[in-house]
Protein backbone atom coordinates (compact mmCIF):
# COMPACT_ATOMS: atom_id res chain seq x y z
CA UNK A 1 0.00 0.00 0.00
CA UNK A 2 1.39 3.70 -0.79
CA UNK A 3 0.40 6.76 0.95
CA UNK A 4 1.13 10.13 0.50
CA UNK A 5 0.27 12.65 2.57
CA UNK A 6 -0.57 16.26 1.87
CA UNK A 7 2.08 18.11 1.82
CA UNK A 8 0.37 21.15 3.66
CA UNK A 9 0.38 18.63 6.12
CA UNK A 10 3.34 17.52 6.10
CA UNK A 11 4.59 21.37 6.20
CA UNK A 12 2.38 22.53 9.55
CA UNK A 13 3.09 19.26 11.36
CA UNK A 14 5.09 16.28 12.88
CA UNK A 15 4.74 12.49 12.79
CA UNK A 16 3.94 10.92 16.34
CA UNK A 17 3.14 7.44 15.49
CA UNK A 18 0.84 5.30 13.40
CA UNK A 19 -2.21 3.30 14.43
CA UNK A 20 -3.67 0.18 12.66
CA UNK A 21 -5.87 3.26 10.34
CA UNK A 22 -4.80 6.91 10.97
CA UNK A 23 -0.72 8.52 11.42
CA UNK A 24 -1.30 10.59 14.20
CA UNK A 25 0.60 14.21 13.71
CA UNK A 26 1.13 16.97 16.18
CA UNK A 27 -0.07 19.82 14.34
CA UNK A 28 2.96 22.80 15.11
CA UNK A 29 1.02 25.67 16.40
CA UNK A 30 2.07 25.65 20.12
CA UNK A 31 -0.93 27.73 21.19
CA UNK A 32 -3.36 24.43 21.53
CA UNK A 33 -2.08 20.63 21.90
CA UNK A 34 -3.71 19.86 18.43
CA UNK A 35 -3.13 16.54 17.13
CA UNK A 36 -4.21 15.73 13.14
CA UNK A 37 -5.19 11.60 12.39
CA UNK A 38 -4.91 10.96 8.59
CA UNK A 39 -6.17 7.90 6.92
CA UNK A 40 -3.32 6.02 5.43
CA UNK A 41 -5.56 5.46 2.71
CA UNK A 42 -5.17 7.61 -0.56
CA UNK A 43 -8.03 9.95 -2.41
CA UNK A 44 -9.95 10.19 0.49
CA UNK A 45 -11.79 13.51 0.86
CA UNK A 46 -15.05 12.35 3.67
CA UNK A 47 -15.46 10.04 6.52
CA UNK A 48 -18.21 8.55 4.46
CA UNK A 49 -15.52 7.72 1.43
CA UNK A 50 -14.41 4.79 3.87
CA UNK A 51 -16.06 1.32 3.33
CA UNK A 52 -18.37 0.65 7.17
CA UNK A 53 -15.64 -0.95 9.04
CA UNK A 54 -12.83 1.63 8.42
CA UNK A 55 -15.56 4.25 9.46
CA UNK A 56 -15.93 2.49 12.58
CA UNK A 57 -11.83 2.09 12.95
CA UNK A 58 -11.82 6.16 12.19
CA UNK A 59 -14.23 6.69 14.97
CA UNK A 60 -12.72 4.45 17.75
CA UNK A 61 -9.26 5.69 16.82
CA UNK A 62 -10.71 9.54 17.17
CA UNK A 63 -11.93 8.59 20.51
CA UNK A 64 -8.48 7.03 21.86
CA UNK A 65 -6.63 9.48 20.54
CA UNK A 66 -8.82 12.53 21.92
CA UNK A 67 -9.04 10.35 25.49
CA UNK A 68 -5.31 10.27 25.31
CA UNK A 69 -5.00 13.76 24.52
CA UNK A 70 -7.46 15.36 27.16
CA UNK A 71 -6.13 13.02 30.12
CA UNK A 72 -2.49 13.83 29.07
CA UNK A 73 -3.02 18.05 28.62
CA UNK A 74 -5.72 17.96 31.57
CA UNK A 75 -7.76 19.40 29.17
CA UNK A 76 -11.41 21.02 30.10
CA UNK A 77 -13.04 20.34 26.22
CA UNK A 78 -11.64 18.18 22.85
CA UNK A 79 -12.81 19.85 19.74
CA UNK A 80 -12.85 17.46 16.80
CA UNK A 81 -13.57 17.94 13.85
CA UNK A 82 -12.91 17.01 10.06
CA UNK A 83 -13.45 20.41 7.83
CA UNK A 84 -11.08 19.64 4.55
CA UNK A 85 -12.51 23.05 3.08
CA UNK A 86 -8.48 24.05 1.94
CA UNK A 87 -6.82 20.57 2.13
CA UNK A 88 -8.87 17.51 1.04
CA UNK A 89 -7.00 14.81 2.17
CA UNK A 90 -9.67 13.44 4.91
CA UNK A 91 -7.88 14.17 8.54
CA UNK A 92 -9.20 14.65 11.75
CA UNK A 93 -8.58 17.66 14.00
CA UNK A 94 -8.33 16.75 17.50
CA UNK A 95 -7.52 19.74 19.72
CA UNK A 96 -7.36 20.32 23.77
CA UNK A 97 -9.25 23.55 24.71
CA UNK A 98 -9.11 25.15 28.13
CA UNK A 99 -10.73 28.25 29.54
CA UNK A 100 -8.12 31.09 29.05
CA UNK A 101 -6.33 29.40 26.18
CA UNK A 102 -5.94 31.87 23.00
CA UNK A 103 -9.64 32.59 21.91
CA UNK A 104 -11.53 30.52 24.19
CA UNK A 105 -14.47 29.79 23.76
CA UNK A 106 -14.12 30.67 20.39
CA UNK A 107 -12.48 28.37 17.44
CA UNK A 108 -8.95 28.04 16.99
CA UNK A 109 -9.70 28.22 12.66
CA UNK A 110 -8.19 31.78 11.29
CA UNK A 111 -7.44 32.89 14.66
CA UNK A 112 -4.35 34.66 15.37
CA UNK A 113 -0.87 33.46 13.99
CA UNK A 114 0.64 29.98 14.43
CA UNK A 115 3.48 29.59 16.86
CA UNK A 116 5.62 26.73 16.37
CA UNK A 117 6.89 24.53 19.23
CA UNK A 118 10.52 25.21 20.03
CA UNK A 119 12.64 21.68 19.67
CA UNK A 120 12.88 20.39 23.71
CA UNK A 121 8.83 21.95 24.67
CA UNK A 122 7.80 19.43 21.12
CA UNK A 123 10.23 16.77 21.58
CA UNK A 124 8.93 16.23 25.35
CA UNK A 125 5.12 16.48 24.20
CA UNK A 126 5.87 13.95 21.37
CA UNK A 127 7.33 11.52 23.43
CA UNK A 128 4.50 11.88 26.19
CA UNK A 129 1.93 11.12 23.50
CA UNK A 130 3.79 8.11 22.26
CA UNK A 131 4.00 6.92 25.70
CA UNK A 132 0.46 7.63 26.19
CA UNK A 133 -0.81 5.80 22.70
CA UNK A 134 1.70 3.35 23.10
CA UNK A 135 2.97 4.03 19.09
């Protein structure tokens, strides 16, 4: 099987791991712990594109991931969500919201600039989510 991934993607983000569907990417905006899951499937623009089963798998995975995510961050909310309006590829955003975080309660889309993670704060928050997922 060959994947490729978007390469706006692969531009605002870094690989944490793979499960048995989605790669699981740490978008780099250091404003929210925001965490993208891509379907390692190719030409895939909607959840409903996958066959029943891979829905299901897409679904589940969401859910551990965004588990994961809120008990590791000690997050209040996880927003998910799976907009594609400027890149297709089907991914899932999976973000850890607080009260007092930049723009709460409003969304993180078009909101301010990105700030990237600085090496050590990304490398330690990437290695606490593979711990975490066990990937």
């Amino acid at each position: 099987m060959t994947f490729k991934l978007d390469q706006r993607l692969a531009n605002d983000s870094i690989c944490v791991g793979q499960l048995k569907l989605c790669q699981i990417r740490l978008l780099n905006d250091s404003r929210w712990p925001w965490l993208v899951l891509v379907p390692l499937i190719d030409d895939l623009s909607e959840v409903f594109d996958l066959d029943p089963v891979s829905q299901a798998l897409l679904a589940s995975e969401t859910a551990f991931v965004s588990t994961i995510l809120k008990n590791l961050t000690r997050a209040e909310k996880i927003n998910t969500a799976a907009l594609g309006n400027i890149v297709r590829q089907l991914h899932i955003h999976v973000i850890a919201r607080n009260p007092g975080d930049q723009n709460w309660p409003g969304p993180v889309w078009g909101f301010g600039k990105s700030t990237p993670y600085d090496g050590d704060t990304a490398k330690n928050l990437i290695s606490q989510l593979q711990s975490a997922l066990n990937v």
